[in-house]
Protein backbone atom coordinates (compact mmCIF):
# COMPACT_ATOMS: atom_id res chain seq x y z
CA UNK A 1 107.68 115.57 44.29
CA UNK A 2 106.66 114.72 47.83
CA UNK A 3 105.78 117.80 50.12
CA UNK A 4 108.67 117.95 52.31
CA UNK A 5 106.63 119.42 55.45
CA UNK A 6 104.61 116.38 55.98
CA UNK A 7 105.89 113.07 56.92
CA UNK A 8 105.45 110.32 54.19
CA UNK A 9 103.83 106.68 54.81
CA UNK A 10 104.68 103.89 53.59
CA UNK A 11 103.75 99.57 54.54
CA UNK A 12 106.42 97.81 56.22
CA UNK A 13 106.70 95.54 53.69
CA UNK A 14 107.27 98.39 51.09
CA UNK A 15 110.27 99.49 53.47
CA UNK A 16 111.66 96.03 53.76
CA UNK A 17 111.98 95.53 49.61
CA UNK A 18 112.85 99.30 49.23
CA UNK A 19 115.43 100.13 52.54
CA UNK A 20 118.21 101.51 50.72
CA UNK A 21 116.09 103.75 48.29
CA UNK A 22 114.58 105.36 51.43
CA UNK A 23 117.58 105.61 53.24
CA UNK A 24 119.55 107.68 50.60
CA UNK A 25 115.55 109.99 50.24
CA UNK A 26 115.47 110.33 54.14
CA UNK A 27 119.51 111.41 54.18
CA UNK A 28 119.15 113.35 50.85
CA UNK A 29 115.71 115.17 51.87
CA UNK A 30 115.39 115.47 55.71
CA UNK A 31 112.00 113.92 55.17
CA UNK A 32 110.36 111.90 57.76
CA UNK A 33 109.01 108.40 56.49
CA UNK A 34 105.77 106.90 58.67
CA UNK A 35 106.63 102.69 58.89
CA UNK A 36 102.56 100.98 59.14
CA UNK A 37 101.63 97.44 59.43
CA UNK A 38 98.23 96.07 58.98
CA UNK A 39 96.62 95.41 61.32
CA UNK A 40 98.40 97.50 63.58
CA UNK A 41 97.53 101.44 64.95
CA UNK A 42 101.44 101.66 65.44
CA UNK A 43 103.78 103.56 63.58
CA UNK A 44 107.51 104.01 63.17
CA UNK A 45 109.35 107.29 62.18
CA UNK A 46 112.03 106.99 60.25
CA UNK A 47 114.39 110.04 60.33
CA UNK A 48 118.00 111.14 59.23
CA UNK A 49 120.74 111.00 62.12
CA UNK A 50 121.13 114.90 61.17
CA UNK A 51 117.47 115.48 62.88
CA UNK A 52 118.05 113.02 65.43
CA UNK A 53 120.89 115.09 66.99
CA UNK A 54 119.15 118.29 66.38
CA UNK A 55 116.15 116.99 68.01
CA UNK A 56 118.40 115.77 70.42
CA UNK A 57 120.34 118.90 71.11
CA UNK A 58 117.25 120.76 71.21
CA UNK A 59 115.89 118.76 74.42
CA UNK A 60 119.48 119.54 75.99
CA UNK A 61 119.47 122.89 75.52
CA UNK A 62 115.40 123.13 76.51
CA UNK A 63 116.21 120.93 79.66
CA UNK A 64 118.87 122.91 80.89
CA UNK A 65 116.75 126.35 82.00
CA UNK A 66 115.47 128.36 85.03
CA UNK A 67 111.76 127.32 83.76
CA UNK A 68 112.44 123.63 83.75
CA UNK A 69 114.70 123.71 87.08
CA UNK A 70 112.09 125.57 88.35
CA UNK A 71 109.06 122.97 87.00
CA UNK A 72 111.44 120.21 88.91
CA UNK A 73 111.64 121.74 92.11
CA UNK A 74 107.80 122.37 92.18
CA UNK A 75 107.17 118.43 91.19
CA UNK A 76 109.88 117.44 93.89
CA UNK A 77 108.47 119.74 96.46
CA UNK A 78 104.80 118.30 95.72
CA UNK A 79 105.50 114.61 96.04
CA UNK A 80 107.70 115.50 99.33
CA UNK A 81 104.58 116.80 100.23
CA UNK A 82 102.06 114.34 99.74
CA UNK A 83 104.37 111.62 100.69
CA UNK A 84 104.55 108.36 98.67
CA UNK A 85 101.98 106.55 96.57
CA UNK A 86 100.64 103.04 96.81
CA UNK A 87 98.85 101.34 94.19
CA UNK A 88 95.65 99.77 95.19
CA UNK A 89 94.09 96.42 93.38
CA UNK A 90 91.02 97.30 93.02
């Protein structure tokens, strides 16, 4: 069986012939699946909607703190600061 702390990768054109197998493994298992293409760096994530919304919930509840407020007030004080920013062509 597939180690279940490491994402698994798979082609796209493996996902596109095998979609509902890996849907039922991602729901069943919580496992992450890595989507590649040749040719192509990218990669997809495919994930169950149960880590979504805990992922999800987690950036909520790490948003909404004295550390971040604080981080925000810092970044909005700075660019008052330092006024606003033009891009130059070079």
């Amino acid at each position: 069986m597939a180690d279940d702390s490491q994402p698994q990768t798979y082609d796209v054109s493996l996902i596109a012939s095998n979609f509902a197998h890996l849907h039922e493994f991602v729901s069943r298992t919580k496992v992450r699946i890595d989507i590649t293409r040749p040719g192509s760096d990218e990669r997809c994530v495919l994930i169950s909607r149960a880590e979504l919304e805990a992922l999800e919930r987690a950036l909520e509840i790490l948003s909404d703190t004295d550390d971040v407020r604080d981080m925000c007030g810092k970044i909005a004080q700075l660019a008052a600061e330092t006024g606003p920013v033009f891009a130059v062509n070079a």
